[in-house]
Protein backbone atom coordinates (compact mmCIF):
# COMPACT_ATOMS: atom_id res chain seq x y z
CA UNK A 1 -6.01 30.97 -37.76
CA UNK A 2 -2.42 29.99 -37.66
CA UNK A 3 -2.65 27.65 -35.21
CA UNK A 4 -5.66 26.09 -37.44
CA UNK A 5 -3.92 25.90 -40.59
CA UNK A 6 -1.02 23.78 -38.91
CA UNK A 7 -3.13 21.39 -37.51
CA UNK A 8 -4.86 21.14 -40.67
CA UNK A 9 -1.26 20.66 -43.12
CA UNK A 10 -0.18 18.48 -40.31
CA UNK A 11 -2.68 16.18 -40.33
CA UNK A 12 -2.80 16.33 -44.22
CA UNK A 13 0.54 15.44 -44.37
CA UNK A 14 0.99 13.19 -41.88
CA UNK A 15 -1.70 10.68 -43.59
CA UNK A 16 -0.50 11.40 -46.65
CA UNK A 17 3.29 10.28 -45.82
CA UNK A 18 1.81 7.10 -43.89
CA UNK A 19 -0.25 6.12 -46.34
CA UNK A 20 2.39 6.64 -49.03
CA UNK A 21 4.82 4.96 -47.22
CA UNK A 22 2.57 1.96 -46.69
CA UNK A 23 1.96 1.68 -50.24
CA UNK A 24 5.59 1.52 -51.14
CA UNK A 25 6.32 -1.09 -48.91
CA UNK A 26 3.26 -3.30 -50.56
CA UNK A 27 4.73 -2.29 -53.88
CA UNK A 28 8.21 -3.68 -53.03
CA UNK A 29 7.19 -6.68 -51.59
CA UNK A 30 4.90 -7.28 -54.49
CA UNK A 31 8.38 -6.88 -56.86
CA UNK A 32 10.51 -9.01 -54.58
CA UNK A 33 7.94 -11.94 -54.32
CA UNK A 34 7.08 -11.75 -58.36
CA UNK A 35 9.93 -10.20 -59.67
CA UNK A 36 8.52 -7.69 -61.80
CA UNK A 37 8.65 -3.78 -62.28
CA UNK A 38 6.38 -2.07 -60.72
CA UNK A 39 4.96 -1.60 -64.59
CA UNK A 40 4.65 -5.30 -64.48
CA UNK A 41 2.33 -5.51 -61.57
CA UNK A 42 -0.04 -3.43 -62.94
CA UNK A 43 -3.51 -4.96 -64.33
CA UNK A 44 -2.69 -7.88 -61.61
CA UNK A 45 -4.19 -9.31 -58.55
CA UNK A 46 -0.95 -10.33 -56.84
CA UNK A 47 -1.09 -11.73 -53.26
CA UNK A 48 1.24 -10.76 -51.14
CA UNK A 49 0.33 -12.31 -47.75
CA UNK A 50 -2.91 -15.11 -46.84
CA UNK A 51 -4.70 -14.99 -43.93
CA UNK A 52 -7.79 -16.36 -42.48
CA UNK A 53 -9.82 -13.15 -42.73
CA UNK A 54 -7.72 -10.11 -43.88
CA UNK A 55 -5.50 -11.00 -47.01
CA UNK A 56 -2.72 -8.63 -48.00
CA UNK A 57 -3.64 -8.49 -52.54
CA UNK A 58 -2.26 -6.13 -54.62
CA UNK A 59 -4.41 -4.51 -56.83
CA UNK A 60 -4.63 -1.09 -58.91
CA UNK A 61 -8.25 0.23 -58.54
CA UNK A 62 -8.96 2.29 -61.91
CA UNK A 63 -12.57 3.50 -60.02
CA UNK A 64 -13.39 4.34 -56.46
CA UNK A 65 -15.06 2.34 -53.99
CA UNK A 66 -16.05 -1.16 -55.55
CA UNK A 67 -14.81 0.19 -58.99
CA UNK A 68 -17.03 2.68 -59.61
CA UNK A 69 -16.47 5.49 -62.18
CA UNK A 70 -13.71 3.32 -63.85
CA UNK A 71 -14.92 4.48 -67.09
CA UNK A 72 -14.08 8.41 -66.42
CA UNK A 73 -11.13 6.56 -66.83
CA UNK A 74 -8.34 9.70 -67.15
CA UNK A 75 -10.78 12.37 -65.86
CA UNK A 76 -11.95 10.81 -62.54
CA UNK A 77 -8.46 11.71 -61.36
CA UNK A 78 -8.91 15.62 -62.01
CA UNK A 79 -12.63 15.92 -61.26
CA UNK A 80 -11.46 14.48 -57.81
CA UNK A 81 -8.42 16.70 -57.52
CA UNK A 82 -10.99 19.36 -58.10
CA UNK A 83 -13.73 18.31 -55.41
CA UNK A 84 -10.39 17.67 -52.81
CA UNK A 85 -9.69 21.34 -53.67
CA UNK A 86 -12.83 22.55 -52.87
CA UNK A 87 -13.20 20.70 -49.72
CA UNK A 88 -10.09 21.76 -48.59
CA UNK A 89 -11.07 25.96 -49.74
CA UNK A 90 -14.34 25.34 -48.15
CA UNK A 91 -12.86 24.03 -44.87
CA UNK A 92 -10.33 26.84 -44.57
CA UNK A 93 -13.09 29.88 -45.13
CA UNK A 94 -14.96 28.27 -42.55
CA UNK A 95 -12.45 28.53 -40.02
CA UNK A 96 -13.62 26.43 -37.40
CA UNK A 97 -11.00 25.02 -35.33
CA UNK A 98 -12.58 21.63 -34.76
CA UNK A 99 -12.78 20.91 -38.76
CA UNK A 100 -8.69 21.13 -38.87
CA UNK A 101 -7.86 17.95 -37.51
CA UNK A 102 -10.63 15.80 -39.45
CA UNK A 103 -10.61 17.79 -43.01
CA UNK A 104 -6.56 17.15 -42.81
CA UNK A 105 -7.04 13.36 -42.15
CA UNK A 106 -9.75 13.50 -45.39
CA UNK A 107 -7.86 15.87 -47.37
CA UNK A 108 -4.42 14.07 -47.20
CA UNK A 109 -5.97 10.60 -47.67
CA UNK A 110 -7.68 11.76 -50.92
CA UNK A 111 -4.34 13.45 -51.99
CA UNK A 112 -2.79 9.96 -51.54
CA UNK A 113 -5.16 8.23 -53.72
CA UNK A 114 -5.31 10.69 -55.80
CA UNK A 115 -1.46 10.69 -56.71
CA UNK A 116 -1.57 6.98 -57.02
CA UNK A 117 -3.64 7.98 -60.07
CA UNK A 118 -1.34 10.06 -61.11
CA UNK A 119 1.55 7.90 -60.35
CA UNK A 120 0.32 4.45 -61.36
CA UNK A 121 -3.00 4.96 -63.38
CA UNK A 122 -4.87 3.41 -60.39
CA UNK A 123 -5.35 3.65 -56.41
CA UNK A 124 -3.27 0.82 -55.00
CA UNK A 125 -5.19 -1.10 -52.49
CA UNK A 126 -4.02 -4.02 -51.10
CA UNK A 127 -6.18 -4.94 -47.81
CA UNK A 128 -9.01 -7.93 -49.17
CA UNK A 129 -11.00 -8.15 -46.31
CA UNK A 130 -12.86 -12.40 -47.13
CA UNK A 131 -14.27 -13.13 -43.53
CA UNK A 132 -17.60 -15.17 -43.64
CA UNK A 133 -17.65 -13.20 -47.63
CA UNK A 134 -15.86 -11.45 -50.00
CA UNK A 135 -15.61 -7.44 -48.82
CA UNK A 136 -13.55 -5.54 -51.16
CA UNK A 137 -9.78 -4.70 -51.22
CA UNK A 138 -8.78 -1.05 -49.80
CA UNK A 139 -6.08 0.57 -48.35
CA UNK A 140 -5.05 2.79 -45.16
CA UNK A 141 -5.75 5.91 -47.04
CA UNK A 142 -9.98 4.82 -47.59
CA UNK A 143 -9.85 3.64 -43.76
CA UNK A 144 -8.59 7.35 -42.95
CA UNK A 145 -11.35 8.89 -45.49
CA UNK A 146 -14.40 7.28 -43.45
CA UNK A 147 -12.55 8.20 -40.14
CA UNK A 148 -12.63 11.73 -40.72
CA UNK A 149 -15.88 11.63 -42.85
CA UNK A 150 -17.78 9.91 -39.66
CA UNK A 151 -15.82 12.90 -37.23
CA UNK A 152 -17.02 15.29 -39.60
CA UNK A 153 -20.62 13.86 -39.00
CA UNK A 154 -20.32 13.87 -35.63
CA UNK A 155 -19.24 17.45 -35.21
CA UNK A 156 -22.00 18.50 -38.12
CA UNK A 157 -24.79 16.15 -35.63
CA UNK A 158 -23.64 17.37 -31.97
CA UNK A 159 -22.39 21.33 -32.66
CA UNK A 160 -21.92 21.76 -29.64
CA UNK A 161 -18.34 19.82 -29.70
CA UNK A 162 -17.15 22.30 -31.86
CA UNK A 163 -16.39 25.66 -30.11
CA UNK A 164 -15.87 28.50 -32.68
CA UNK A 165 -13.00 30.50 -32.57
């Protein structure tokens, strides 16, 4: 069980630091290139870097994917904090070793975006995807949530792969 739980606040943490840390540096390029507060580049689509497919465009999502549930506005933050909780309660009564690694990646990620909520009224997502069409603008944090959602899958679909201990 110990040896479960530290693979589990590990991997929570780790994505949670990386994605954090990510984030900061979009937010402080964002300031330098625009010269505003970080107050100042809320409400904004600022772009930070052009390229042919992947663009790097600040934005502060108020929903979740493709803006949906903006208007929970103030509770979507605390109704997710509340399904990350029970996720993460869930995961640790079932104590299957195989679950740490993958719950920690999804648990930490949601944390993330969840404390940009907290912190800046919105997720900040930054990565505008615009190859052949317009995708949507995300951020490490949502890449790391559909990792560990499609290991999770995978583990559910072929038990085998997950020993019980």
């Amino acid at each position: 069980m110990a040896r479960f739980l530290l693979a589990l606040f590990l991997a929570l943490t780790g994505i949670f630091i990386i994605d954090q840390g990510i984030k900061d540096i979009v937010l402080l390029k964002a300031m330098e290139i625009y010269d505003l507060p970080t107050e100042g580049l809320y409400g904004k689509a600022l772009d930070i870097y052009e390229a042919s497919c992947i663009n790097l465009r600040l934005v502060f999502n108020e929903g979740v994917a493709f803006s949906m549930l903006a208007f929970l506005q103030e509770w979507l933050k605390w109704i997710q904090l509340v399904l990350i909780s029970g996720i993460l309660i869930y995961i640790i009564q079932l104590k299957k070793a195989c679950y740490a690694i993958p719950a920690g990646i999804l648990v930490g990620a949601g944390l993330s975006n969840i404390y940009d909520r907290f912190a800046h009224g919105g997720v900040v997502d930054y990565l505008f995807w615009h190859c052949g069409f317009d995708f949507a603008i995300f951020n490490f944090a949502d890449v790391m949530i559909d990792l560990a959602i499609v290991w999770l899958l995978v583990l559910n679909l072929r038990p085998q792969l997950c020993k019980v201990k």
